[in-house]
Protein backbone atom coordinates (compact mmCIF):
# COMPACT_ATOMS: atom_id res chain seq x y z
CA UNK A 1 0.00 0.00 0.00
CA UNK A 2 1.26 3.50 -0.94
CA UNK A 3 0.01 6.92 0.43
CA UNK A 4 0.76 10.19 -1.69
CA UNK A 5 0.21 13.23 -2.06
CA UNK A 6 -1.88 14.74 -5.45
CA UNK A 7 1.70 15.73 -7.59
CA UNK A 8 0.45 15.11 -10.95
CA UNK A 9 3.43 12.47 -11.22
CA UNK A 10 1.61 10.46 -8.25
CA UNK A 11 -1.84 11.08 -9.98
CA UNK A 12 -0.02 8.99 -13.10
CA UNK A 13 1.10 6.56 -10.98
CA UNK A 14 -2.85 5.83 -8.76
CA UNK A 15 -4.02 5.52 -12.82
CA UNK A 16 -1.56 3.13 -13.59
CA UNK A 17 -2.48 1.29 -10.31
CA UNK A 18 -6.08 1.21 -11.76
CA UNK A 19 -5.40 0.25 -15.11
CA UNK A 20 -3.85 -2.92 -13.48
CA UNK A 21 -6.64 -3.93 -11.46
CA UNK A 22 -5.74 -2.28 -8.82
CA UNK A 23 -8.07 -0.01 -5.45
CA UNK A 24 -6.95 3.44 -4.95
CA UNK A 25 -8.97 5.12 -2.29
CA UNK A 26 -9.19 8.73 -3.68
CA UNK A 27 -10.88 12.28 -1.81
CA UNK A 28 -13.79 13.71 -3.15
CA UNK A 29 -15.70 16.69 -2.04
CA UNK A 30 -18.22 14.23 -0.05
CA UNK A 31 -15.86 11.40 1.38
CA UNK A 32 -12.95 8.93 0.29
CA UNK A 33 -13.70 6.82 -2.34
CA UNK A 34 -12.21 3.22 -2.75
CA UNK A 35 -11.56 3.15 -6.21
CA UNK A 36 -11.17 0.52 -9.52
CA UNK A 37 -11.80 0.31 -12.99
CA UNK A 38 -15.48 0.11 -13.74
CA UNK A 39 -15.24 -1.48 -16.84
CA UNK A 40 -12.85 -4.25 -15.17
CA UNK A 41 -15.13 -6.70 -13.39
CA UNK A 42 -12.51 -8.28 -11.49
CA UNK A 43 -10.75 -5.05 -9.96
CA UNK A 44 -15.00 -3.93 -9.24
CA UNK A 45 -15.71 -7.29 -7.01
CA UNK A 46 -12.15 -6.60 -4.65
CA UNK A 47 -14.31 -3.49 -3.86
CA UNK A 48 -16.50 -6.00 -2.47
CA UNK A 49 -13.93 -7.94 -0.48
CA UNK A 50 -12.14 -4.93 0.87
CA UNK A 51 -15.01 -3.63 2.10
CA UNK A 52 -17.17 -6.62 3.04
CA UNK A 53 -19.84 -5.12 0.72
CA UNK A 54 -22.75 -7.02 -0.37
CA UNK A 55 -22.56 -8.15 -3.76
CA UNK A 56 -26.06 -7.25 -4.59
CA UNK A 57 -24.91 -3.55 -3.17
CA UNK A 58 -24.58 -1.20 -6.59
CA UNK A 59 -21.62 1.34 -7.16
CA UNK A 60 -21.49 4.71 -8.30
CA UNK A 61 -19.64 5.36 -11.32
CA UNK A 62 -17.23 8.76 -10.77
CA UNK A 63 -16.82 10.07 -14.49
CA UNK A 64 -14.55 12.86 -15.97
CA UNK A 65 -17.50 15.47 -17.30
CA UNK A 66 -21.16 15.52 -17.91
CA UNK A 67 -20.94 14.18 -21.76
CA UNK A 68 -19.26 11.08 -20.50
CA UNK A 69 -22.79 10.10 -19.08
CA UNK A 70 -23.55 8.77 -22.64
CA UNK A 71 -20.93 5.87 -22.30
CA UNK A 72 -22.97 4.84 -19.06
CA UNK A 73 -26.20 5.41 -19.17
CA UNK A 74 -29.16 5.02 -22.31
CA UNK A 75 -32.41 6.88 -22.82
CA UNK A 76 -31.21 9.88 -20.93
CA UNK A 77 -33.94 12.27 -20.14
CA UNK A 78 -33.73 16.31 -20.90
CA UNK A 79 -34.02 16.72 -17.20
CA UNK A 80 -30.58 14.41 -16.62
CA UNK A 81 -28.80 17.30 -18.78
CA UNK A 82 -30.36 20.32 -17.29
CA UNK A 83 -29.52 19.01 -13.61
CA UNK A 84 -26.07 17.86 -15.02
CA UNK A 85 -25.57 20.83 -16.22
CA UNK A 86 -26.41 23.25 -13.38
CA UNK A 87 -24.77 20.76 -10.12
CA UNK A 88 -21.90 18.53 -11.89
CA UNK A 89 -19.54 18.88 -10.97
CA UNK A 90 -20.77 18.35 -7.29
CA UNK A 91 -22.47 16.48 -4.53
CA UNK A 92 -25.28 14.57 -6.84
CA UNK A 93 -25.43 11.74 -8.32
CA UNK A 94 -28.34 10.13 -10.51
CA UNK A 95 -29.75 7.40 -11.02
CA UNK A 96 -30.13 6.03 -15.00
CA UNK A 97 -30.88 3.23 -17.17
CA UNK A 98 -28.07 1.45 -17.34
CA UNK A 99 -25.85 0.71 -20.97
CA UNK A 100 -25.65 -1.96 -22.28
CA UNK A 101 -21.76 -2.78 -21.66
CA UNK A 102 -22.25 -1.93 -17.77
CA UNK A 103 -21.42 -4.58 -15.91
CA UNK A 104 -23.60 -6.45 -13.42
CA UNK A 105 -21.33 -6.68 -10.33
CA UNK A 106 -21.33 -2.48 -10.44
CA UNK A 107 -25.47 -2.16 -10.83
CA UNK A 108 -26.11 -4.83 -8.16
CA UNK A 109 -27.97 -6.31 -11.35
CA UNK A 110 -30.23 -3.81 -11.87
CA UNK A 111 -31.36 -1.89 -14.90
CA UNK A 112 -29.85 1.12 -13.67
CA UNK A 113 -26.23 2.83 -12.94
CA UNK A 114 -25.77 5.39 -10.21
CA UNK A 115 -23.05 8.24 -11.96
CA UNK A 116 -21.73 11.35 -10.43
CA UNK A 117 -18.77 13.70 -11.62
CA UNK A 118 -16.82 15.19 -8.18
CA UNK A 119 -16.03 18.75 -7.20
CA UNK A 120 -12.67 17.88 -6.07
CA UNK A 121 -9.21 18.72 -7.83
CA UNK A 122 -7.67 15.87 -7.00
CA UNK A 123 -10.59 13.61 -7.92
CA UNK A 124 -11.29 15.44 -11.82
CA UNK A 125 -7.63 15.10 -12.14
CA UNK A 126 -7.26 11.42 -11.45
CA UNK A 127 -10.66 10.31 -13.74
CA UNK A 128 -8.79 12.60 -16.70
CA UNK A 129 -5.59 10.75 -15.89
CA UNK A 130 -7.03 6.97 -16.35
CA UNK A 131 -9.81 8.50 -19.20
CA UNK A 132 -12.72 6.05 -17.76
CA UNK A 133 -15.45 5.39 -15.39
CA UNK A 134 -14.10 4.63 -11.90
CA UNK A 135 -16.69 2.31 -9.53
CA UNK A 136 -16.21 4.33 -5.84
CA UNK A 137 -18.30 3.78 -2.67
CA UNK A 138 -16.91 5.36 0.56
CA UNK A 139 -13.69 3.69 1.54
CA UNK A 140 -14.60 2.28 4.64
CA UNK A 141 -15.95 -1.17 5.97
CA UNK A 142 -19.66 -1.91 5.10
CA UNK A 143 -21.92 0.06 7.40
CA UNK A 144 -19.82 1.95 9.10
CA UNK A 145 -18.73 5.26 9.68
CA UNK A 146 -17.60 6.57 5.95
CA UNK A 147 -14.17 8.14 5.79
CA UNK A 148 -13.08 11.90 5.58
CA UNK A 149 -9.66 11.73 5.74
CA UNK A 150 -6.60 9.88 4.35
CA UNK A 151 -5.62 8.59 7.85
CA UNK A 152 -9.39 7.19 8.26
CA UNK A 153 -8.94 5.10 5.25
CA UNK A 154 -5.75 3.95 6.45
CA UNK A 155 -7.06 3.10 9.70
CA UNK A 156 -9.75 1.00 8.43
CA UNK A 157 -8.96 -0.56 5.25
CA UNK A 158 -4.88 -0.52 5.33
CA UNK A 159 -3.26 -3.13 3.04
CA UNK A 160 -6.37 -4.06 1.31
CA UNK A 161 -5.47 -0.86 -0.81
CA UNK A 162 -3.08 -0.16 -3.09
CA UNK A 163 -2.75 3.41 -3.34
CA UNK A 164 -4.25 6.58 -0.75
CA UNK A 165 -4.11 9.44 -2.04
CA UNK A 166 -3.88 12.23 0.52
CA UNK A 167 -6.24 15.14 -0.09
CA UNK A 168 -6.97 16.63 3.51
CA UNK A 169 -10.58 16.61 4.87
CA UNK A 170 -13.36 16.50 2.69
CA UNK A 171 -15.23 19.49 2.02
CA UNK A 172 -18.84 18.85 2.51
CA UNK A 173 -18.08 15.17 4.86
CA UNK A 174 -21.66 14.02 3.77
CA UNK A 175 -22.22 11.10 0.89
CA UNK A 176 -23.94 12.84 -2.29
CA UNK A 177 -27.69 13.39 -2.88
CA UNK A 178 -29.08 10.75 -4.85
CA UNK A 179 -31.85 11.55 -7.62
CA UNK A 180 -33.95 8.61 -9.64
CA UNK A 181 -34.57 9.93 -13.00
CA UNK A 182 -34.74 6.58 -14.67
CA UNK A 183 -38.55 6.79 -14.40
CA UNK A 184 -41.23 9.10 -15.24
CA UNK A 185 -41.26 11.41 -12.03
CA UNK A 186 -37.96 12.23 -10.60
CA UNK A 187 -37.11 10.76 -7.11
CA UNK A 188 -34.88 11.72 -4.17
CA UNK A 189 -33.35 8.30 -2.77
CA UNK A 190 -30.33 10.09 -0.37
CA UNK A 191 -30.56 13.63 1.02
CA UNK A 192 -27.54 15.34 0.78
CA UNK A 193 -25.88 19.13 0.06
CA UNK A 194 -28.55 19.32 -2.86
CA UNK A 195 -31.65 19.77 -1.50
CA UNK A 196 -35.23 19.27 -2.96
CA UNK A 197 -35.86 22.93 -3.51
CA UNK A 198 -32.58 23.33 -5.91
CA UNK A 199 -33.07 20.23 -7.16
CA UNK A 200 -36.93 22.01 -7.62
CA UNK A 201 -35.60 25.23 -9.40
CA UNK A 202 -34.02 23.16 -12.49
CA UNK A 203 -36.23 20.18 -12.44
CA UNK A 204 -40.15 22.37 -11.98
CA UNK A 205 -41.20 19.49 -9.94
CA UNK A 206 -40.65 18.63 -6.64
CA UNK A 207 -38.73 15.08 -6.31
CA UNK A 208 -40.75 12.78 -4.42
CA UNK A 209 -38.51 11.62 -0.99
CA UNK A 210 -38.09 7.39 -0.84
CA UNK A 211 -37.00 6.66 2.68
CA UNK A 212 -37.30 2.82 1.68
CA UNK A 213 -38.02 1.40 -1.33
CA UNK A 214 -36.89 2.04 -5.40
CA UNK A 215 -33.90 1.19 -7.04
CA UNK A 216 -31.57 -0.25 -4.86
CA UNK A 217 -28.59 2.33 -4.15
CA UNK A 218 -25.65 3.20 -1.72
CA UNK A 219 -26.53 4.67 1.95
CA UNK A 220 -29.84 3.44 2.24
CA UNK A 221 -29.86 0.21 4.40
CA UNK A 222 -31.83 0.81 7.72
CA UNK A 223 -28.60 0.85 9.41
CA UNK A 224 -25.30 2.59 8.13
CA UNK A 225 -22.67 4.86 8.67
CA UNK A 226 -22.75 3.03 12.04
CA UNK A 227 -19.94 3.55 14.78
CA UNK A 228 -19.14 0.06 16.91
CA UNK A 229 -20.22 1.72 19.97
CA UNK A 230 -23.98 2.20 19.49
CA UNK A 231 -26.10 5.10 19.44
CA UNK A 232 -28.91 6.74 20.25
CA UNK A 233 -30.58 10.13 19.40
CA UNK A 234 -31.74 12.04 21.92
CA UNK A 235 -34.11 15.31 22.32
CA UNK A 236 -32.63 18.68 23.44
CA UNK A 237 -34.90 18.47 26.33
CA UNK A 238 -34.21 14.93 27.79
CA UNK A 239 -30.04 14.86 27.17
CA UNK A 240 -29.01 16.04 30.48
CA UNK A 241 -31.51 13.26 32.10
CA UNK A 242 -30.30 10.80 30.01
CA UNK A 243 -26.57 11.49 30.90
CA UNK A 244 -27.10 11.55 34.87
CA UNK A 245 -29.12 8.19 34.48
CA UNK A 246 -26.35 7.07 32.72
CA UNK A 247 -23.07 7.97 34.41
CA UNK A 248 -25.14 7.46 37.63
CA UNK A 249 -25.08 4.03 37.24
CA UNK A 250 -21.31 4.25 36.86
CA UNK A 251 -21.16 4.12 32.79
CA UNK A 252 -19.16 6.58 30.95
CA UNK A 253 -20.64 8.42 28.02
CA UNK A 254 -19.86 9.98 25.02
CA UNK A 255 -22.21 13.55 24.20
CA UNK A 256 -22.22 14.78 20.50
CA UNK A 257 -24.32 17.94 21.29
CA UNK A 258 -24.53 21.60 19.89
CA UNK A 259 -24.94 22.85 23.57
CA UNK A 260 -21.74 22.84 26.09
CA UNK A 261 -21.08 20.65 29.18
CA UNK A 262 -23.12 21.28 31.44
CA UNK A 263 -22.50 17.82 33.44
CA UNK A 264 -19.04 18.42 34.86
CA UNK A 265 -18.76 14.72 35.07
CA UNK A 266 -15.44 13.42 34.28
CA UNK A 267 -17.31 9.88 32.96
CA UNK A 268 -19.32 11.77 30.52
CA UNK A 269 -16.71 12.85 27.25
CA UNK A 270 -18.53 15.63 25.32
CA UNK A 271 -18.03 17.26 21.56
CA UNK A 272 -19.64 20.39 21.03
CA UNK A 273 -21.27 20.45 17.79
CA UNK A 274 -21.42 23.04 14.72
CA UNK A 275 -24.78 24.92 15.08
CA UNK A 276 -24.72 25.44 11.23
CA UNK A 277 -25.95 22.42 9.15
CA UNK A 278 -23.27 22.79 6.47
CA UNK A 279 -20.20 22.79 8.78
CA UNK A 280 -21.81 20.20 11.29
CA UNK A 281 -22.09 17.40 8.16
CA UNK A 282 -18.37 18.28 7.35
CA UNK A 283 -17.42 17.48 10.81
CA UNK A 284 -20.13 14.63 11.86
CA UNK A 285 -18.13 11.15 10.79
CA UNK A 286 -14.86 12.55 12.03
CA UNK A 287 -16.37 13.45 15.36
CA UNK A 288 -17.99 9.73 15.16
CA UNK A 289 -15.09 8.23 15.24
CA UNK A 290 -13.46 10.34 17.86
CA UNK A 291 -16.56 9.15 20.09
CA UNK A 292 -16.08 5.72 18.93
CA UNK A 293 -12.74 5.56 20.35
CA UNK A 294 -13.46 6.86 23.75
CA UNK A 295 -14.54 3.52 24.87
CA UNK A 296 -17.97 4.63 26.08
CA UNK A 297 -20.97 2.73 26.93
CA UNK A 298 -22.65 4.93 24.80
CA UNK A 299 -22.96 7.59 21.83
CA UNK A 300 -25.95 9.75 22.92
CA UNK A 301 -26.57 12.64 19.88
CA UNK A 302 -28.49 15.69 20.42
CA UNK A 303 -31.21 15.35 17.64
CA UNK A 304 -31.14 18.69 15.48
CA UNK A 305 -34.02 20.93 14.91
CA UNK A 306 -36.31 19.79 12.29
CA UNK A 307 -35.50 21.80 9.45
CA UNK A 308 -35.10 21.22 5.74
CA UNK A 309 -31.65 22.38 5.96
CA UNK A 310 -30.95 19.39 8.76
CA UNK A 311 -32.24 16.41 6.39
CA UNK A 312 -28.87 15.22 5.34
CA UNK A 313 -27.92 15.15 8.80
CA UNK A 314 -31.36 13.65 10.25
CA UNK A 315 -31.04 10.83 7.54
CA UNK A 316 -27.18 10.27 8.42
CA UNK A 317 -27.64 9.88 12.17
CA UNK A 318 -30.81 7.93 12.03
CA UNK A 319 -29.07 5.32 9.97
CA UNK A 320 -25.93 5.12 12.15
CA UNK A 321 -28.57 4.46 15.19
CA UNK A 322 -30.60 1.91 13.58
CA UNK A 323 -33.59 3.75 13.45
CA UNK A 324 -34.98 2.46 10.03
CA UNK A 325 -34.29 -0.95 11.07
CA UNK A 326 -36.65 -3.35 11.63
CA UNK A 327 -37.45 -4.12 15.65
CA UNK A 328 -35.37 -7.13 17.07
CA UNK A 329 -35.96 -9.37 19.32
CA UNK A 330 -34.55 -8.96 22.97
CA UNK A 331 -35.02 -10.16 25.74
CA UNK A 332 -33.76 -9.27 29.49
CA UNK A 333 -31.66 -11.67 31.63
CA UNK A 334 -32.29 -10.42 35.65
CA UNK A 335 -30.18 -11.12 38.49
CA UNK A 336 -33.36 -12.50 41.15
CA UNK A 337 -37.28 -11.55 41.86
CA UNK A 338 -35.84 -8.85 44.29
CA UNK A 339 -34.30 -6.81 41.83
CA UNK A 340 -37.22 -7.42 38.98
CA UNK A 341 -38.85 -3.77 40.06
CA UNK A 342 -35.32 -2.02 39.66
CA UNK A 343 -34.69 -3.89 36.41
CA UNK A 344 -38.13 -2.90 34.86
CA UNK A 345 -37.62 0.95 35.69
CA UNK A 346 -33.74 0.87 34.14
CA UNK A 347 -35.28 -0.54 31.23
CA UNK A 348 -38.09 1.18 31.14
CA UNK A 349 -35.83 4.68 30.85
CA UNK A 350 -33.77 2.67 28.28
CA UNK A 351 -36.32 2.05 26.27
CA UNK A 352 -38.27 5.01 26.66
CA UNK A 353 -34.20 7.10 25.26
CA UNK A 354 -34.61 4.53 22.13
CA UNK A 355 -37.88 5.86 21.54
CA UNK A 356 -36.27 9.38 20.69
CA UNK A 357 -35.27 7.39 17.55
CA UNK A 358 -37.25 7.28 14.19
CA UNK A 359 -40.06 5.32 15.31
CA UNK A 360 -42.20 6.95 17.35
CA UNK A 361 -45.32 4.46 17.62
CA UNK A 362 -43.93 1.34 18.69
CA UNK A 363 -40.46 0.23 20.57
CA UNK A 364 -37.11 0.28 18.53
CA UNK A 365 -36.65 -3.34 19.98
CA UNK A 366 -39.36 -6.17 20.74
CA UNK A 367 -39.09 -7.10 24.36
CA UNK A 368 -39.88 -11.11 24.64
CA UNK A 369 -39.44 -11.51 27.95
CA UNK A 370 -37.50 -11.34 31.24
CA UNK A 371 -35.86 -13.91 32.59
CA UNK A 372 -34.90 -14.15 36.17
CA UNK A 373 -31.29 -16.56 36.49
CA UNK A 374 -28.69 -15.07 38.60
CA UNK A 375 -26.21 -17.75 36.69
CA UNK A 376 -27.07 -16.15 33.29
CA UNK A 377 -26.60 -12.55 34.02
CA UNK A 378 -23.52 -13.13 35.66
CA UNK A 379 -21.91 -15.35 32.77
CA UNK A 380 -24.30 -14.44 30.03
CA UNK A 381 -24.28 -16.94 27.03
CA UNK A 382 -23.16 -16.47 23.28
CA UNK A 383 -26.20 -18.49 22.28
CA UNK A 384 -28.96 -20.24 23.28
CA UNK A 385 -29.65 -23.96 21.96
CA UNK A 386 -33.07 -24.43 19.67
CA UNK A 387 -36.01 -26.14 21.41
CA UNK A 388 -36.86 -28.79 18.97
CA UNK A 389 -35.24 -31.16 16.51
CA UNK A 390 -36.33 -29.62 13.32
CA UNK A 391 -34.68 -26.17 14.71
CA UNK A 392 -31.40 -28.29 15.98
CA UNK A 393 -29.46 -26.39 13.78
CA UNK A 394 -30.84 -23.49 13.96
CA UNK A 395 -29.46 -22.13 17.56
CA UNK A 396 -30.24 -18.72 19.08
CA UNK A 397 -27.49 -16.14 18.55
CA UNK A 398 -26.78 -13.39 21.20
CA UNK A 399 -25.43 -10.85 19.41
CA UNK A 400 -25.13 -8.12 21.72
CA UNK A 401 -25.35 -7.07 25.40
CA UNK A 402 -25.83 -4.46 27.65
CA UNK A 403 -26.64 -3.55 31.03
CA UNK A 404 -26.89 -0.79 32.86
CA UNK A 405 -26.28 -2.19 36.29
CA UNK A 406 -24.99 -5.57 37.45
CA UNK A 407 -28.54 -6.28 38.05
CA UNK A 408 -29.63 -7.11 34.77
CA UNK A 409 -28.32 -7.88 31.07
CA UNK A 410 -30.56 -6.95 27.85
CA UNK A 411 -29.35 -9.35 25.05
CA UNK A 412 -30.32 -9.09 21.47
CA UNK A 413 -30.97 -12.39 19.97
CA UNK A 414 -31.21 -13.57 16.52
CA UNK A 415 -32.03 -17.30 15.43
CA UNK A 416 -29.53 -18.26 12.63
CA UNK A 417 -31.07 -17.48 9.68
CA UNK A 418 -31.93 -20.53 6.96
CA UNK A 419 -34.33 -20.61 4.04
CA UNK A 420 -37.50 -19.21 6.03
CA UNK A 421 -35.47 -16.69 7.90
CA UNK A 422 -37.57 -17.39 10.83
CA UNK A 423 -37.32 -14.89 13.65
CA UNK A 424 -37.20 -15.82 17.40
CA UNK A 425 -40.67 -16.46 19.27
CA UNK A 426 -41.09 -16.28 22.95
CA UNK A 427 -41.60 -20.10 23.23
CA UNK A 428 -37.96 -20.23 21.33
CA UNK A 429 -36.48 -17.88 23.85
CA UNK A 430 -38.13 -19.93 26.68
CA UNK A 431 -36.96 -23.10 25.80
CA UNK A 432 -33.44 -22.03 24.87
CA UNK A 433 -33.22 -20.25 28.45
CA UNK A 434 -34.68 -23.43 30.05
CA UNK A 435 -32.31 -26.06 28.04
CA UNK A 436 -28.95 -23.70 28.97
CA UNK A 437 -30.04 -22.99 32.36
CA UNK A 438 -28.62 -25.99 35.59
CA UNK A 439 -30.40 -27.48 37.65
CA UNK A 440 -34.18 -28.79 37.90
CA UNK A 441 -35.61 -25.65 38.59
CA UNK A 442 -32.95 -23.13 37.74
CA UNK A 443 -34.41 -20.09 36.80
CA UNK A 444 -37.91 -18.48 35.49
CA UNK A 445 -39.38 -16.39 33.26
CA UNK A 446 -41.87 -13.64 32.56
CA UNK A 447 -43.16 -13.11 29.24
CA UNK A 448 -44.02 -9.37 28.33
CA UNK A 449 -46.44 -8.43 25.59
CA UNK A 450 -46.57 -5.19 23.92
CA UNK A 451 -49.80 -3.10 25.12
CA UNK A 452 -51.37 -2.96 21.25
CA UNK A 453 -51.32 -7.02 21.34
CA UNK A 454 -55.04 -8.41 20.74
CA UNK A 455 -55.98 -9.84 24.48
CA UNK A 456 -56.73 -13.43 22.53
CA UNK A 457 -53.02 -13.51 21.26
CA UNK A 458 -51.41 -12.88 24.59
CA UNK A 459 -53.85 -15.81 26.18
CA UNK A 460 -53.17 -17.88 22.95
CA UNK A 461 -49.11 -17.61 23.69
CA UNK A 462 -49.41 -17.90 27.42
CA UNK A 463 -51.43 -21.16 27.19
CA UNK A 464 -48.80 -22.71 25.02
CA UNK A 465 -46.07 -20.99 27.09
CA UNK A 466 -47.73 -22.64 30.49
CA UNK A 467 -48.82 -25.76 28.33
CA UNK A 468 -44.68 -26.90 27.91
CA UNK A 469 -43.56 -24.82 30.82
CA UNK A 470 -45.64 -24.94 33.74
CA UNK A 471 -43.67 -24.48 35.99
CA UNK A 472 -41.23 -21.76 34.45
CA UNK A 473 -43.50 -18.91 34.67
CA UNK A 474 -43.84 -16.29 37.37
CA UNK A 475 -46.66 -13.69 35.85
CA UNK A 476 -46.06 -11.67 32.98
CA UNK A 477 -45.98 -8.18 31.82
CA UNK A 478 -47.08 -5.42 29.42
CA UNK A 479 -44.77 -2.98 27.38
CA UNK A 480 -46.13 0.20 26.80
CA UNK A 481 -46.20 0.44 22.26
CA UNK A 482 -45.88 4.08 23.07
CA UNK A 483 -43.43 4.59 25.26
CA UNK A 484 -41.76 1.25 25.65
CA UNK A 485 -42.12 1.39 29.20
CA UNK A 486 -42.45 -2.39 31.19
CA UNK A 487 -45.03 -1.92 33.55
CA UNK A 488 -46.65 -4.61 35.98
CA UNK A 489 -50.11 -5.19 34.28
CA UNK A 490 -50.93 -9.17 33.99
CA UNK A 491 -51.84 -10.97 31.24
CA UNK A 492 -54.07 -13.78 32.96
CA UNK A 493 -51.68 -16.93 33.88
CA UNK A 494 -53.97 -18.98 35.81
């Protein structure tokens, strides 16, 4: 792996590096690219490999100039040009029937090709160099925290690249807007530094905004951009709470917040953040991973205002907390009965700091159940074994853990996936506990229901629950669909 600078020599040598197959990661006005030869389909899939990066997951194609979209794309509309014309180069890229030499491995197999042309220097002068398309996403791992500098590539990616090329920090630090105009109505996919209403000016129509759903493109999973520390969005209102419930239970925390300190707790590690929209997107990944390496508990973000001018930034952070994602399973792992009222008001306030994610009308995570072991929280296990035969190979995964207290553990569970990609049931998460746990009577459980479940479900999985396990169940509870909050309502277990 070499790193240089942008000497037009060095520029020579990153195209020759290309033209032999090889990944230069490159700086653009957005973020570092990792780049190869888009027209070489074996240099495209060690994208894939450096990265980790599904191979269903389509490129964008960085090009020289605006009339090179005509070796990439067919049946280009009037409105491609216009918008070409007015933001290239720049922070946009759009989304196009594909050619017909385009290879498969860059579109994900679709019918259409993501192209952009870059407002950097280094960047124009590297796709005039090698005179083709070059295939970039962000040069980072899948999914996590995209790169703004040289030394972030470096960091993550190292020897699976060829050539850096050293360009300073990015400009605008966000990934680019991302228009449809491969159909009959034009369609925003990925907010970025080109909003709707310039987007509006050239276009006379509005694009419609696609959280989820269309073509599939870069940046839109439910969760990206993610640090390995998670993270949760909180409102203005409820951060200093949040913090003292936190570092109160002896956790250090990591604050990204436009406000100072106002804590003057040594546990709690806190980044004042840009006011300005523009200058806090060109700073957000960097500060990320600054919080990422603090070795916190937690990343708690103060959620901007809700403005237009925020939406980059809204989409950016609610991806890197998971908040499109679908709910997962969880369930809680509590030390003895004792300690079950402490337990349900700790996770109760967890869940209710969750809820300041995207969704709003239901909890981030689905709460199974609680189960009361003081074995299991002290030595929690990496997976729980299936209940049945047919699901013998199919164990219980715990992919993650946290606690608050050495009361209680929350684990998030996930059955290994096969052709039905079944997900885990309470009666799987009971019998896994039961065939783990020692001893005759080692350990029981309450199941807890979410408060918008119809009364003849909840008495429908309780009989079946007290049917195979009579004598594993101590009451149950209800989760609030709302708030997430576990309170001590019964479902009937007589």
């Amino acid at each position: 792996m070499a790193l240089s600078g942008s000497a037009p020599r060095e520029l020579a040598r990153a195209a020759g590096v290309l033209r032999s197959g090889g990944l230069v990661a490159f700086p653009t006005e957005t973020v570092y690219g990792l780049g190869a030869d888009a027209a070489n389909e074996k240099a495209v899939a060690r994208i894939f490999a450096a990265k980790g990066r599904p191979a269903d997951h389509p490129l964008i194609v960085h090009l020289a100039q605006p009339e090179d979209v005509a070796l990439w794309a067919r049946d280009v509309p009037a409105s491609a040009w216009r918008v070409a014309e007015r933001f290239w180069p720049g922070p946009l890229t759009l989304i196009l029937k594909r050619a017909a030499g385009v290879l498969d491995v860059v579109t994900g197999g679709q019918d259409t090709v993501g192209l952009r042309v870059p407002d950097h220097p280094i960047a124009l002068g590297l796709l005039q160099v090698f005179g083709g398309g070059i295939a970039a996403p962000s040069a980072n791992r899948f999914g996590r925290v995209s790169p703004t500098s040289a030394a972030h590539v470096l960091s993550e990616l190292g020897d699976s690249v060829d050539w850096i090329i050293d360009g300073g920090a990015c400009a605008v630090g966000l990934e680019s807007t991302i228009l449809d105009l491969s159909g009959k109505h034009p369609r925003l996919l990925r907010p970025g530094a080109v909003t709707p209403e310039m987007l509006n000016e050239t276009l006379g129509e509005l694009p419609t905004w696609l959280a989820i759903g269309g073509p599939r493109t870069p940046g839109r999973l439910p969760s990206h951009y993610a640090p390995e520390t998670p993270l949760y969005l909180v409102e203005t209102d409820a951060l200093e709470s949040t913090v003292r419930m936190i570092v109160g239970q002896e956790q250090s925390v990591a604050v990204l917040s436009v406000q100072p300190n106002g804590t003057g707790d040594a546990r709690c590690r806190w980044a004042v953040m840009p006011a300005d929209p523009m200058e806090y997107g060109r700073v957000l990944y960097a500060r990320l991973r600054e919080a990422d390496n603090w070795g916190c508990r937690a990343i708690l973000v103060e959620m901007p205002r809700a403005d237009e001018d925020w939406d980059a930034v809204h989409d950016r952070l609610r991806r890197a907390a998971g908040a499109y994602a679908d709910r997962r399973p969880v369930a809680a792992l509590v030390r003895s009965r004792e300690d079950l009222p402490r337990a349900c008001r700790d996770l109760s306030d967890l869940f209710a700091l969750q809820m300041h994610q995207q969704c709003r009308t239901s909890p981030p995570e689905d709460l199974l159940g609680i189960w009361v072991d003081e074995q299991a929280v002290v030595q929690t296990p990496s997976f729980l074994p299936a209940h049945d035969q047919s699901s013998a190979d199919r164990p219980i995964d715990i992919r993650y853990t946290a606690g608050l207290s050495g009361i209680w553990t929350l684990c998030w569970l996930e059955m290994e996936s096969d052709s039905r990609n079944r997900a885990v049931t309470r009666l799987d998460l009971l019998a896994g506990l039961v065939r783990h746990s020692e001893g005759p009577l080692h350990g029981r459980f309450l199941p807890v229901f979410p408060s918008d479940t119809p009364p003849s479900e909840m008495e429908s999985q309780m009989r079946s629950l007290q049917d195979r396990y009579p004598r594993r169940l101590i009451g149950s509870l209800i989760q609030d669909s709302a708030s997430g909050r576990v309170t001590w309502q019964e479902v009937g277990t007589e």
